[in-house]
Protein backbone atom coordinates (compact mmCIF):
# COMPACT_ATOMS: atom_id res chain seq x y z
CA UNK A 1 23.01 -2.30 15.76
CA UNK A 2 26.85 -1.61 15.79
CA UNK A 3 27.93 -3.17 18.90
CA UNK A 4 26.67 -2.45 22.41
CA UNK A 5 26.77 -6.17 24.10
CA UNK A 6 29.64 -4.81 26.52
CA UNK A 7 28.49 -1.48 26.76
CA UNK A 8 30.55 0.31 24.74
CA UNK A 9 33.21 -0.50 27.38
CA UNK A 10 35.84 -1.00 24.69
CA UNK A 11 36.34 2.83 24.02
CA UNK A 12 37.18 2.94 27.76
CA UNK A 13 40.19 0.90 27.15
CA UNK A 14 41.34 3.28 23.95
CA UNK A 15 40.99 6.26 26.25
CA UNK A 16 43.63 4.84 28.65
CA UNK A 17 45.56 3.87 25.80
CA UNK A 18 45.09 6.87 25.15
CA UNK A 19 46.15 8.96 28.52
CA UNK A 20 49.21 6.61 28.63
CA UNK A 21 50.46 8.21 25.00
CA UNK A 22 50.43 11.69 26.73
CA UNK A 23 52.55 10.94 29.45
CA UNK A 24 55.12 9.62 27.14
CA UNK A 25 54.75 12.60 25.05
CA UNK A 26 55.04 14.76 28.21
CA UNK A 27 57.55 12.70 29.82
CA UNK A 28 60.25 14.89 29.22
CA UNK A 29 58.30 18.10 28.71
CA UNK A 30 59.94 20.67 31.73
CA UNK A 31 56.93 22.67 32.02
CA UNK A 32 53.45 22.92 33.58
CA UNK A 33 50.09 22.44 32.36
CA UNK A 34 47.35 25.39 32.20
CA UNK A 35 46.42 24.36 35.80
CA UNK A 36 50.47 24.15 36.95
CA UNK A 37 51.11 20.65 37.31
CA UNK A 38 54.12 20.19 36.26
CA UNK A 39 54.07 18.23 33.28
CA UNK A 40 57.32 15.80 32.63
CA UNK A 41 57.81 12.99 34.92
CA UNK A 42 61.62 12.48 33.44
CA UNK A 43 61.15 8.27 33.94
CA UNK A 44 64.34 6.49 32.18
CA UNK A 45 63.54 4.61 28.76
CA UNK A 46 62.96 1.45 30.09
CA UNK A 47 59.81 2.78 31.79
CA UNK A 48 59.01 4.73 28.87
CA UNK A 49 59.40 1.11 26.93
CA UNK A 50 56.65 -0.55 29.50
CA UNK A 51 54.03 2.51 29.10
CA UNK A 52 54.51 1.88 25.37
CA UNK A 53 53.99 -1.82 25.51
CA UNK A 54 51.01 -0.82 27.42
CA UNK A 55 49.54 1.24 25.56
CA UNK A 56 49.79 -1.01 22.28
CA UNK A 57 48.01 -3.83 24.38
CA UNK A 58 45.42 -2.13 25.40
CA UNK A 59 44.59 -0.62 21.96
CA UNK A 60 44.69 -4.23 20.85
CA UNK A 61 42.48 -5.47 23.80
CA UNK A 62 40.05 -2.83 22.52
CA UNK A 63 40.66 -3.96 18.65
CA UNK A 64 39.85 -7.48 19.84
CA UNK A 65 36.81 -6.58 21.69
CA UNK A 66 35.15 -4.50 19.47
CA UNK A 67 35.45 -7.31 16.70
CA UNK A 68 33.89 -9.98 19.51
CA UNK A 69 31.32 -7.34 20.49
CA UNK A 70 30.05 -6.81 16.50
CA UNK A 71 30.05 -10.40 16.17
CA UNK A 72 27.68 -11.01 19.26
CA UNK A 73 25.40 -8.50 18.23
CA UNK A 74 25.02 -9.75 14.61
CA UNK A 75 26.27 -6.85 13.08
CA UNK A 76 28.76 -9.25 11.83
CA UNK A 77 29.02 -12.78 10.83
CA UNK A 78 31.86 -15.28 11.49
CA UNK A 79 33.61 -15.25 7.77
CA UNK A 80 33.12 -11.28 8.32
CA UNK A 81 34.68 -11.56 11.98
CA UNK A 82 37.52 -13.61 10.93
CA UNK A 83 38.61 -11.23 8.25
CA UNK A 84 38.70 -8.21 9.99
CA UNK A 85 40.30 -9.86 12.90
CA UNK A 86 42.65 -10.75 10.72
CA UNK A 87 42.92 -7.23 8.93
CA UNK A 88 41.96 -4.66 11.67
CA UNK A 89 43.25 -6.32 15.18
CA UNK A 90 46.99 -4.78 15.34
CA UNK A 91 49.55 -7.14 15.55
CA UNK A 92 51.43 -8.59 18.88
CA UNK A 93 53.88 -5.92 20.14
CA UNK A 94 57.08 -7.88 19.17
CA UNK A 95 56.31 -8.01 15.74
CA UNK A 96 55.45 -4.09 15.74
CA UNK A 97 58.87 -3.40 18.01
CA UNK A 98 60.66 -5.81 15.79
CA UNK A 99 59.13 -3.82 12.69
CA UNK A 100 59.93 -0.25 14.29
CA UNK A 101 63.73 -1.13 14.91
CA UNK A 102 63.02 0.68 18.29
CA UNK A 103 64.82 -0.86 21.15
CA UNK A 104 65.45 0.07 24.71
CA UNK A 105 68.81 0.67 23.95
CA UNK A 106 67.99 3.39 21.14
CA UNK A 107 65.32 5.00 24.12
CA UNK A 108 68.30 5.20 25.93
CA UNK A 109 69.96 7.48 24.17
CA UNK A 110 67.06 9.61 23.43
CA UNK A 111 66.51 9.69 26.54
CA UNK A 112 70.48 10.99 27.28
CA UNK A 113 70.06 13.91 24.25
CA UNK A 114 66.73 15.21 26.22
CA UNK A 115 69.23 15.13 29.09
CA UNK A 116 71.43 16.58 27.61
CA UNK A 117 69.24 19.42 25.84
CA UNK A 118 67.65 20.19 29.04
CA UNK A 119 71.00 20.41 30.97
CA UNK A 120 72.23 23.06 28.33
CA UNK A 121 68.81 24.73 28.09
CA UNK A 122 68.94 25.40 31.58
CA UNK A 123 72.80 26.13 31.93
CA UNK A 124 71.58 29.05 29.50
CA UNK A 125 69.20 30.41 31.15
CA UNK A 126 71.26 30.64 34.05
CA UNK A 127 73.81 32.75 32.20
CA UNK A 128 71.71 34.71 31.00
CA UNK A 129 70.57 35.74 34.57
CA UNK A 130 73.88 36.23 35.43
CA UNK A 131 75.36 38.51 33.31
């Protein structure tokens, strides 16, 4: 049967997950999309941190309810839900951030080199229309 008892609504929750990834990938992108919006919003890191957080919950949420959902429907049983809770339900962020060594303080300066980059990017194209 694979599922189905809440509609499939899961996947909904992946897709956010999923539109929340591109804006941190486009977060510091100075350009504009094929229908010119621009694209980069420029938030600091510790924004950036929260979208991330997000985005890792809600891929979770979506882990947690497909595993419910297969259970319901008796395409799984409860030794066979257990397990791949256990084995396919990401961990808690914490563990993940504590794993990745990423803190806000090393977003931070990311954040200051795309600064930085952009700064000098521009500052050269200036010149360049200048002399």
């Amino acid at each position: 049967m694979s599922g189905g008892h809440f509609d499939y609504m899961q996947y909904k929750l992946n897709d956010i997950a999923t539109m929340i990834d591109d804006l941190i990938v486009d977060n510091m992108t100075d350009g504009y999309d094929e229908w010119g919006n621009k694209l980069g919003t420029f938030y600091d890191a510790v924004t950036i941190a929260k979208f991330k957080k997000t985005s890792h919950y809600l891929k979770q949420t979506a882990e947690m309810v497909q595993r419910i959902d297969w259970l319901v429907s008796d395409d799984d049983g409860e030794d066979s839900f257990l397990e791949r809770w256990e084995s396919e339900v990401r961990c808690d962020y914490g563990a993940k951030q504590h794993e990745n060594s990423m803190d806000v303080e090393n977003l931070q300066l990311i954040e200051c080199a795309n600064e930085l980059l952009i700064a000098a990017t521009n500052y050269a194209e200036v010149k360049r229309g200048t002399t």
